[in-house]
C-alpha atoms as a PDB file:
ATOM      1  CA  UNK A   1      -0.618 -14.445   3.618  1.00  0.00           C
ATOM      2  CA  UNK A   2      -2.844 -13.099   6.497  1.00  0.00           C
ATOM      3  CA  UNK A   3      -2.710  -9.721   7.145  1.00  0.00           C
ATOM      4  CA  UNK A   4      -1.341 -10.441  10.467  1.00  0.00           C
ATOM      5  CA  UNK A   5       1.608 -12.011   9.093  1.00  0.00           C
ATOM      6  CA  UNK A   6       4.670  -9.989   7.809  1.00  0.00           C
ATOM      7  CA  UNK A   7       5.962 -11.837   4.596  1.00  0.00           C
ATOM      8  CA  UNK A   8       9.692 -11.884   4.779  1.00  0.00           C
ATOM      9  CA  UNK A   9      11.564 -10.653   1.920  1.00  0.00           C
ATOM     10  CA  UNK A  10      13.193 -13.901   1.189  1.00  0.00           C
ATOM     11  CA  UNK A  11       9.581 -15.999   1.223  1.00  0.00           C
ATOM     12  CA  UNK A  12       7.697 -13.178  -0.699  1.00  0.00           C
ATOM     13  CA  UNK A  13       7.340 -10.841  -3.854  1.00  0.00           C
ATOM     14  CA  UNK A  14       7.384  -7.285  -3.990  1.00  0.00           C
ATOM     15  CA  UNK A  15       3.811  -6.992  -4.869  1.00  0.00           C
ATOM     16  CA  UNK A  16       2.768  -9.221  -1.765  1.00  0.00           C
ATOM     17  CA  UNK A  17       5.102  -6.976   0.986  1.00  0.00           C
ATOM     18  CA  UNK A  18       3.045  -3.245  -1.236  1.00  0.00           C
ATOM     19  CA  UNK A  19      -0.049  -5.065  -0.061  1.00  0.00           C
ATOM     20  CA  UNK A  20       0.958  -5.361   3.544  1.00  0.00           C
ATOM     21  CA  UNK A  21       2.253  -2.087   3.614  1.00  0.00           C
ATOM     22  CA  UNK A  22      -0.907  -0.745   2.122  1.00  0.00           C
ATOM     23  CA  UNK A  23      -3.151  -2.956   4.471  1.00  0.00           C
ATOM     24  CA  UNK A  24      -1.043  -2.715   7.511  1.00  0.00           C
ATOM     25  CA  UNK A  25      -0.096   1.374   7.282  1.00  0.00           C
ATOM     26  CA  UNK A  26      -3.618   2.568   5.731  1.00  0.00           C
ATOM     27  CA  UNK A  27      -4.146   6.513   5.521  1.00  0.00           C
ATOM     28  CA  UNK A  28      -7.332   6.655   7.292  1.00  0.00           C
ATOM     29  CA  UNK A  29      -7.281  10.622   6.725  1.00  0.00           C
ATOM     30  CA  UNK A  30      -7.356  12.326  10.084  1.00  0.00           C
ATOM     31  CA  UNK A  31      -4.057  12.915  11.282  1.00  0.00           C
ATOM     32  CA  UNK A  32      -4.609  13.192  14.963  1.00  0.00           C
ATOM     33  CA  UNK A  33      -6.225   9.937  14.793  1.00  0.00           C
ATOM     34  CA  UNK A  34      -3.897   7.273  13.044  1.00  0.00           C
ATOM     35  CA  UNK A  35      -0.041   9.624  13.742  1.00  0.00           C
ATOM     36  CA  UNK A  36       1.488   7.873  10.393  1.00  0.00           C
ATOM     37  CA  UNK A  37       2.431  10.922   9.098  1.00  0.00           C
ATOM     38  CA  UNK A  38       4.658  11.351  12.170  1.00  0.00           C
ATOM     39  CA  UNK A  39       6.009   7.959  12.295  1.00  0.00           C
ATOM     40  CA  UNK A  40       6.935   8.484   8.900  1.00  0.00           C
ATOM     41  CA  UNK A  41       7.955  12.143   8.665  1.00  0.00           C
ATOM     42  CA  UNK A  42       5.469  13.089   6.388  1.00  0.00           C
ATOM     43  CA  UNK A  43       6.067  10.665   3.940  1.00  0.00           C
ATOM     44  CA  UNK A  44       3.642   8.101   2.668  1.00  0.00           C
ATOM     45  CA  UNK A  45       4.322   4.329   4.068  1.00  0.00           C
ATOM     46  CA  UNK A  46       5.295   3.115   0.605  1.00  0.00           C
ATOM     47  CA  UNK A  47       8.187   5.669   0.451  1.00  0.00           C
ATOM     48  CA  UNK A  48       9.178   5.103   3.435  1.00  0.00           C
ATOM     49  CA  UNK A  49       8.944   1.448   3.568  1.00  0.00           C
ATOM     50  CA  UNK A  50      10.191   1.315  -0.259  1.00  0.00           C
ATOM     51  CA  UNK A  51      13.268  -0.506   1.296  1.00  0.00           C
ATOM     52  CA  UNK A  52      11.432  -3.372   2.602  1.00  0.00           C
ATOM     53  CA  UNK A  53       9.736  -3.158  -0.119  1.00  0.00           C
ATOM     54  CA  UNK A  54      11.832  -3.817  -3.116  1.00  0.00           C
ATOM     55  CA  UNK A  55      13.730  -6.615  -0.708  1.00  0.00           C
ATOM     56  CA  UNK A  56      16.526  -4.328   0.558  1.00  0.00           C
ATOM     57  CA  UNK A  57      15.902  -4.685   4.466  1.00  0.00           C
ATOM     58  CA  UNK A  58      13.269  -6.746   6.600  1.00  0.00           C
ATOM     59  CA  UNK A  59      10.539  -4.550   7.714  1.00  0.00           C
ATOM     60  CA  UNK A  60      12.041  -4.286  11.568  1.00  0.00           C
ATOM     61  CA  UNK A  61      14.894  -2.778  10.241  1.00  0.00           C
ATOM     62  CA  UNK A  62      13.532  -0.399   8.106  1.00  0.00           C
ATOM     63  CA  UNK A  63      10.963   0.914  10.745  1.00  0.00           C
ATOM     64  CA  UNK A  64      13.929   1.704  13.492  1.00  0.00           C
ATOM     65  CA  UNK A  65      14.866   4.260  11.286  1.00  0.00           C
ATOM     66  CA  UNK A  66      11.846   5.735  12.510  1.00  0.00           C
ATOM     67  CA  UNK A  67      12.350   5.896  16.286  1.00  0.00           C
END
């Protein structure tokens, strides 16, 4: 896996789609800067992509609950 490439939850494990959501969503600690914390409501991306995840929902679908 690349970290451009989203692993799908039918070709991956749950510990490789954490990694992209850690890589891909990465606190970088100033707010103003980065705006995750208003994508995701205030929650941390692994909460709020806990969904895609554990294999629940593709990661397009769980981010449109964020629009």
């Amino acid at each position: 896996m690349t970290y451009g490439s989203r692993p799908s939850i039918s070709s991956s494990t749950a510990e490789e789609r954490r990694a992209y959501v850690q890589k891909k969503y990465a606190c970088i600690a100033d707010c103003d800067a980065c705006g995750l914390c208003k994508l995701f409501r205030h929650m941390d991306p692994e909460t709020a992509l806990a969904d895609y995840i554990d294999g629940h929902a593709e990661l397009p679908q769980v981010l449109m609950r964020y629009r």
